[in-house]
C-alpha atoms as a PDB file:
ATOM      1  CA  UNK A   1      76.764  89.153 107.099  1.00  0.00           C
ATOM      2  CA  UNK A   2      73.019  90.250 106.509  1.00  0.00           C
ATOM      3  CA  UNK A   3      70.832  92.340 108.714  1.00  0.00           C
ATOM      4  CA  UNK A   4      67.275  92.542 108.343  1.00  0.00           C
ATOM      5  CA  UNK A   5      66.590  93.043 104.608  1.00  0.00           C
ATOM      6  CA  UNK A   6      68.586  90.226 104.078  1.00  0.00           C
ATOM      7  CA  UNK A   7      71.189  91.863 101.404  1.00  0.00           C
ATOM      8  CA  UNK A   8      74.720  91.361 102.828  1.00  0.00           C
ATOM      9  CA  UNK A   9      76.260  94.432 104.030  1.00  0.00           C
ATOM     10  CA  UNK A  10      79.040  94.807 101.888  1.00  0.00           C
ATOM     11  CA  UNK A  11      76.210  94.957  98.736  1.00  0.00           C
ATOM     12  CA  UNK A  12      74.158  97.622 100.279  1.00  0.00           C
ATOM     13  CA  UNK A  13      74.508 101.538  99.550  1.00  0.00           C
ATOM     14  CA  UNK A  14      73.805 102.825 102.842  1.00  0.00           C
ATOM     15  CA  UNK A  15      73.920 101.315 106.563  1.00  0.00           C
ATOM     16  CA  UNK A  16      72.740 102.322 109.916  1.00  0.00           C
ATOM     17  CA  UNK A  17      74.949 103.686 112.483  1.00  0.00           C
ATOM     18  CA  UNK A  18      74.084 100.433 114.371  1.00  0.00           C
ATOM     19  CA  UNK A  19      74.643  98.375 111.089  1.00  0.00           C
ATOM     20  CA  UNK A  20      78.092 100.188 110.891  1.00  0.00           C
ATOM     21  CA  UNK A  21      78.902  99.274 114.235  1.00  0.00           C
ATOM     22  CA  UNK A  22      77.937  95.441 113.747  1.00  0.00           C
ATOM     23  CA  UNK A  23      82.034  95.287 112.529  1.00  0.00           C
ATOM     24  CA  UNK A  24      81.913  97.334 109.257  1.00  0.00           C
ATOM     25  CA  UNK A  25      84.702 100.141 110.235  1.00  0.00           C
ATOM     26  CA  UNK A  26      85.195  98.883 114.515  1.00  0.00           C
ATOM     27  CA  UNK A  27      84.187 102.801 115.167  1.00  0.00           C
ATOM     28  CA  UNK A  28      82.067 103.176 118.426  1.00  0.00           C
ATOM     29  CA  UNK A  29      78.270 104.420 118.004  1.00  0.00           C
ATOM     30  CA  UNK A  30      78.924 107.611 119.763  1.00  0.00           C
ATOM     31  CA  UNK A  31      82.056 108.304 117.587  1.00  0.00           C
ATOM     32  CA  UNK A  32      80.378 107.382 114.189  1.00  0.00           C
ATOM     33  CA  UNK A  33      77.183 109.971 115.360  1.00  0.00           C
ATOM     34  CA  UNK A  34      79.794 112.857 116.501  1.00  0.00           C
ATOM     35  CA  UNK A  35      81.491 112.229 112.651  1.00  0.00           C
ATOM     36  CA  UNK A  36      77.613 112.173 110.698  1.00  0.00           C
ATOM     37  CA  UNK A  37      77.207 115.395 113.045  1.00  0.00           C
ATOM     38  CA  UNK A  38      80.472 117.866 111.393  1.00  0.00           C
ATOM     39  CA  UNK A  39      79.496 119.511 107.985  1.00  0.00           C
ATOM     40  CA  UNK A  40      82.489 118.228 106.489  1.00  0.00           C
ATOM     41  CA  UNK A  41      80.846 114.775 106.726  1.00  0.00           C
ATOM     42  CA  UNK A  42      79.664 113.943 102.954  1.00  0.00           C
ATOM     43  CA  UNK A  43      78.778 110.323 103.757  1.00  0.00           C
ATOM     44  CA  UNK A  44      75.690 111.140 106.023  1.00  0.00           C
ATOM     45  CA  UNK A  45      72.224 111.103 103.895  1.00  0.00           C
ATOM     46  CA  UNK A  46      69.143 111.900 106.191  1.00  0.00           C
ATOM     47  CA  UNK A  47      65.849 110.347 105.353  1.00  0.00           C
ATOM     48  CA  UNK A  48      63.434 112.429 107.261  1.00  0.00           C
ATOM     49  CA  UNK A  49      65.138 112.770 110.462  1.00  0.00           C
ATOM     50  CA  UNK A  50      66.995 109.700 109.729  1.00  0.00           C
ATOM     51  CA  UNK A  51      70.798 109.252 109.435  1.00  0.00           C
ATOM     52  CA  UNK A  52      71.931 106.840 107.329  1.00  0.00           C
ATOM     53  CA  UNK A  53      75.696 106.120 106.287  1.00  0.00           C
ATOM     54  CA  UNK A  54      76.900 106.343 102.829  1.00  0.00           C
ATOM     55  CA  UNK A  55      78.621 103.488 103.118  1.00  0.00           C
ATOM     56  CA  UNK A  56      81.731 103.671 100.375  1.00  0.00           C
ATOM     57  CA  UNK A  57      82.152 107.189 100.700  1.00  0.00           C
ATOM     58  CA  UNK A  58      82.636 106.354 104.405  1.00  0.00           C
ATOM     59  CA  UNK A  59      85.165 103.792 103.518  1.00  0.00           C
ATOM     60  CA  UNK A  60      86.142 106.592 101.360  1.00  0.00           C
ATOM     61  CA  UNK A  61      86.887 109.094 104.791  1.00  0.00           C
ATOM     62  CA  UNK A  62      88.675 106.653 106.794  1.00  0.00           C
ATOM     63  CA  UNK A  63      91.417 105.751 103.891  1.00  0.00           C
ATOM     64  CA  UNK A  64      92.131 109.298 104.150  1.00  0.00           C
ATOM     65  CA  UNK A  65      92.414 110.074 107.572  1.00  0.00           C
ATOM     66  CA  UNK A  66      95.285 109.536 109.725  1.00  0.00           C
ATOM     67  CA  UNK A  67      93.021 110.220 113.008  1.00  0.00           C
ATOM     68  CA  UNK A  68      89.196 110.362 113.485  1.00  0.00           C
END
Protein backbone atom coordinates (compact mmCIF):
# COMPACT_ATOMS: atom_id res chain seq x y z
CA UNK A 1 0.00 0.00 0.00
CA UNK A 2 1.56 3.48 -1.00
CA UNK A 3 0.59 6.90 0.19
CA UNK A 4 1.62 9.92 -1.43
CA UNK A 5 5.37 9.56 -2.14
CA UNK A 6 4.58 6.53 -3.68
CA UNK A 7 7.15 4.14 -1.61
CA UNK A 8 5.05 1.34 -0.03
CA UNK A 9 4.69 1.65 3.58
CA UNK A 10 6.32 -1.24 4.78
CA UNK A 11 9.78 0.28 2.87
CA UNK A 12 9.59 3.61 4.47
CA UNK A 13 11.51 4.69 7.81
CA UNK A 14 9.01 6.83 9.27
CA UNK A 15 5.04 7.26 8.84
CA UNK A 16 2.47 9.72 9.85
CA UNK A 17 0.16 9.17 12.62
CA UNK A 18 -2.52 9.16 9.85
CA UNK A 19 -0.26 6.83 7.67
CA UNK A 20 -0.07 4.55 10.83
CA UNK A 21 -3.61 4.51 11.16
CA UNK A 22 -4.27 3.62 7.33
CA UNK A 23 -3.90 -0.34 8.92
CA UNK A 24 -0.17 -0.40 9.90
CA UNK A 25 -0.62 -1.35 13.83
CA UNK A 26 -5.10 -0.97 13.92
CA UNK A 27 -4.22 1.71 16.90
CA UNK A 28 -6.75 4.68 16.90
CA UNK A 29 -5.28 8.32 16.03
CA UNK A 30 -5.97 9.61 19.44
CA UNK A 31 -4.26 6.54 21.07
CA UNK A 32 -1.13 6.55 18.75
CA UNK A 33 -0.80 10.72 19.66
CA UNK A 34 -1.35 10.01 23.61
CA UNK A 35 1.72 7.11 23.07
CA UNK A 36 4.18 9.81 20.73
CA UNK A 37 3.15 12.21 23.78
CA UNK A 38 4.94 9.91 27.09
CA UNK A 39 8.81 10.37 27.29
CA UNK A 40 9.25 6.81 27.32
CA UNK A 41 8.17 6.88 23.65
CA UNK A 42 11.59 6.39 21.56
CA UNK A 43 9.80 5.92 18.23
CA UNK A 44 8.51 9.60 17.92
CA UNK A 45 11.07 11.91 15.76
CA UNK A 46 9.74 15.59 15.45
CA UNK A 47 10.57 17.52 12.36
CA UNK A 48 9.92 21.03 13.37
CA UNK A 49 6.77 20.70 15.17
CA UNK A 50 6.10 17.62 13.30
CA UNK A 51 5.56 14.08 14.69
CA UNK A 52 6.52 11.47 12.74
CA UNK A 53 6.59 7.62 13.72
CA UNK A 54 9.66 5.61 13.75
CA UNK A 55 8.14 3.05 12.21
CA UNK A 56 10.20 -0.39 13.28
CA UNK A 57 11.00 0.80 16.54
CA UNK A 58 7.21 1.18 16.86
CA UNK A 59 6.74 -2.32 15.72
CA UNK A 60 9.50 -2.67 18.10
CA UNK A 61 7.02 -1.23 21.32
CA UNK A 62 4.04 -3.15 20.54
CA UNK A 63 5.96 -6.77 20.48
CA UNK A 64 6.77 -5.85 23.89
CA UNK A 65 3.81 -4.72 25.42
CA UNK A 66 1.14 -6.74 26.81
CA UNK A 67 -1.28 -3.50 27.00
CA UNK A 68 -1.01 -0.01 25.38
Amino acid sequence: KTKGSGVPIHLKLTLTIKEDMGGTSNIGINKIDTLLKQPIARFVLFVGTRKLVKRREFEEYIRRELII
